[in-house]
Protein backbone atom coordinates (compact mmCIF):
# COMPACT_ATOMS: atom_id res chain seq x y z
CA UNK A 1 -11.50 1.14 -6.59
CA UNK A 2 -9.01 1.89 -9.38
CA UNK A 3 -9.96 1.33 -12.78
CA UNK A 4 -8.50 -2.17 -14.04
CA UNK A 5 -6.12 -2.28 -16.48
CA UNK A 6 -5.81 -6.19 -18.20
CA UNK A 7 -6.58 -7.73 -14.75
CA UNK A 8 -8.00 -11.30 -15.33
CA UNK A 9 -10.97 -12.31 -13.39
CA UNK A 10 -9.56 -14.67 -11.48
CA UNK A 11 -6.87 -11.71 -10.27
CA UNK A 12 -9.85 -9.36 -9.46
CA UNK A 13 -12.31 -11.89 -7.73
CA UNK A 14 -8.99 -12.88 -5.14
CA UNK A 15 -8.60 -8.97 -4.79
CA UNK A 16 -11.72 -8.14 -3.83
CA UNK A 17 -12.38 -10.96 -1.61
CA UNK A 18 -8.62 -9.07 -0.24
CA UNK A 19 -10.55 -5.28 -0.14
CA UNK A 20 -13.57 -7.08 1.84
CA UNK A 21 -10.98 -8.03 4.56
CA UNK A 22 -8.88 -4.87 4.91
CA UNK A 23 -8.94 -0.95 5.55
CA UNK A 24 -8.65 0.77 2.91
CA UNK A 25 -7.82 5.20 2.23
CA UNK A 26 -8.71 6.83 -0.41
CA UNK A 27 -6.00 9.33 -1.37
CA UNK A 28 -7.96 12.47 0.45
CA UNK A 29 -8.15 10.13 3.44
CA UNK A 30 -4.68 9.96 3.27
CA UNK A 31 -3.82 13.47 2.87
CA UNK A 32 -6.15 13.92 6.02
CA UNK A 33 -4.22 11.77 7.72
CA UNK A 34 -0.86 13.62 7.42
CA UNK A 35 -2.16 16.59 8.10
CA UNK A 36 -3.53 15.68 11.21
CA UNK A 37 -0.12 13.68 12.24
CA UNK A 38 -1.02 10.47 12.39
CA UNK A 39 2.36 8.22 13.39
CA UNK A 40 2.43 5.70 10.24
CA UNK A 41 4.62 4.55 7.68
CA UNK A 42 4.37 4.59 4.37
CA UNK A 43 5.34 1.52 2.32
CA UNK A 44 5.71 0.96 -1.37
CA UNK A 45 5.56 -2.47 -2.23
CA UNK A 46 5.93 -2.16 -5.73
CA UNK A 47 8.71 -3.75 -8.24
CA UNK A 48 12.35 -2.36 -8.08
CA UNK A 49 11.84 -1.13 -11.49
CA UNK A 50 8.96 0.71 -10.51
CA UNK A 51 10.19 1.98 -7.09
CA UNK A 52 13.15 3.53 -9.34
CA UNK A 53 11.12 5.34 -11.86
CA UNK A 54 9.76 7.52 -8.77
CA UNK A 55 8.11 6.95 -5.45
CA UNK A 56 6.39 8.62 -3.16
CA UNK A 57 8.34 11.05 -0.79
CA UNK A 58 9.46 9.54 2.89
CA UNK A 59 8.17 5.77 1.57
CA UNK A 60 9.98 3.04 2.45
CA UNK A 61 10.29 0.14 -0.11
CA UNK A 62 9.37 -3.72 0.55
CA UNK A 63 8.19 -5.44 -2.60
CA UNK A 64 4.92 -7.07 -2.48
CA UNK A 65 7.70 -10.66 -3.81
CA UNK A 66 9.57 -10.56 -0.12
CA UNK A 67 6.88 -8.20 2.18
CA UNK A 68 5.66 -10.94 4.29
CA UNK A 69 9.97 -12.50 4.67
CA UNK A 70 11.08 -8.97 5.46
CA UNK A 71 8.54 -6.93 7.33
CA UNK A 72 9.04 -8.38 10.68
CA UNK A 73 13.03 -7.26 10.01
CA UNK A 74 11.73 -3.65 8.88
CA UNK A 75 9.15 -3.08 11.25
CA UNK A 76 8.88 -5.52 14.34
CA UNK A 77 6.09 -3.81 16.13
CA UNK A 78 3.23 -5.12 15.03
CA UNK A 79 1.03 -2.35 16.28
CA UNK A 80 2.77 0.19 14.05
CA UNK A 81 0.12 1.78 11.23
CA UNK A 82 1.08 1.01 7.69
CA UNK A 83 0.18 2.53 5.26
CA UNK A 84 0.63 0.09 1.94
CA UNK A 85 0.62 1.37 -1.42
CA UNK A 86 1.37 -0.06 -5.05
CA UNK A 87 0.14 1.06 -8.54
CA UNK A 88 -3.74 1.05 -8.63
CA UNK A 89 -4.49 -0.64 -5.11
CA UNK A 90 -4.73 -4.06 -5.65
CA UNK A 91 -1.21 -5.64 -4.82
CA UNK A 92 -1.25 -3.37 -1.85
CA UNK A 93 -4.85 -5.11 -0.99
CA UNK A 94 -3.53 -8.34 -1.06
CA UNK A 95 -0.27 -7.72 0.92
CA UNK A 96 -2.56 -5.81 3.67
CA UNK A 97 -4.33 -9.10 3.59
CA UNK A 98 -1.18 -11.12 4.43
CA UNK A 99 -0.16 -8.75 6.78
CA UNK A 100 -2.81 -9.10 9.03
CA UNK A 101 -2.80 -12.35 9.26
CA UNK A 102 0.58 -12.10 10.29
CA UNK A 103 -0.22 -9.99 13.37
CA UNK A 104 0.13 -6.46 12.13
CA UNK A 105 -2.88 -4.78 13.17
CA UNK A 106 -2.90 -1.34 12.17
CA UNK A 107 -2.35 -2.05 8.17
CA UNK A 108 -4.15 -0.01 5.36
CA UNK A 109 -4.64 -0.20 1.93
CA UNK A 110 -4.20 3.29 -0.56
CA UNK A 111 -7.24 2.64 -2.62
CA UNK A 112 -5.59 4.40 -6.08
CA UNK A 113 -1.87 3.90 -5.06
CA UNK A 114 0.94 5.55 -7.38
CA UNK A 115 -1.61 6.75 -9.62
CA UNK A 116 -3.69 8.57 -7.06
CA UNK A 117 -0.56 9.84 -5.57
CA UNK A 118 1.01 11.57 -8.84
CA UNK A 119 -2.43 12.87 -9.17
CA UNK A 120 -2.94 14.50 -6.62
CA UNK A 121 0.46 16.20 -6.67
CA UNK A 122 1.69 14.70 -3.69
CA UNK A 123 5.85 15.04 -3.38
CA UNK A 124 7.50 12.64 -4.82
CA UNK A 125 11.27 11.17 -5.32
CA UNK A 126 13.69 9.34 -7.30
């Protein structure tokens, strides 16, 4: 799990309760997982501020504030592998969460988010 910033406990108790419920990738997982092909797509549901400061390359951007109003717009099939990131892991956690219980059934977490991706030198774009 990523290192927590100023998280309150109340915050991290409701996000791992989230991480016991949902896949989660590690960043080398996810690498893997291009590599080898696998049909997903890649979702940053961070803030509009922080989707403009840079993003990862080919994402596609549905804030964790309107994920569960839009998603069935932006991706109707349900069976269609997401791959969720957001800054550290944990917003992404809880949106996989939601998700799921809205019928998407191939939805993963990226345990390290942003941070992991900038790290490992991953493409990027503004």
């Amino acid at each position: 799990m990523a290192a927590a910033k100023n998280h309150s406990s109340a915050f991290l108790a409701l996000v791992n309760e989230a991480k016991s419920r949902v896949r989660e990738i590690d960043i080398a997982q996810y690498q893997r997982m291009r590599e080898e092909g696998a049909e997903h797509v890649l979702v940053d549901i961070r803030e509009d501020s922080e989707w403009a400061a840079g993003h990862a390359a080919g994402a596609v951007h549905i804030g964790k504030g309107v994920i569960e109003r839009d998603i069935e717009q932006k991706q109707p099939d349900k069976a269609t592998t997401l791959v969720l990131y957001c800054g550290g892991g944990f917003r992404s956690a809880l949106a996989a969460e939601a998700l799921g219980r809205m019928g998407y059934e191939n939805v993963i977490s990226l345990d390290g988010g942003w941070k992991a991706w900038e790290a490992a030198g991953l493409p990027t774009e503004r």
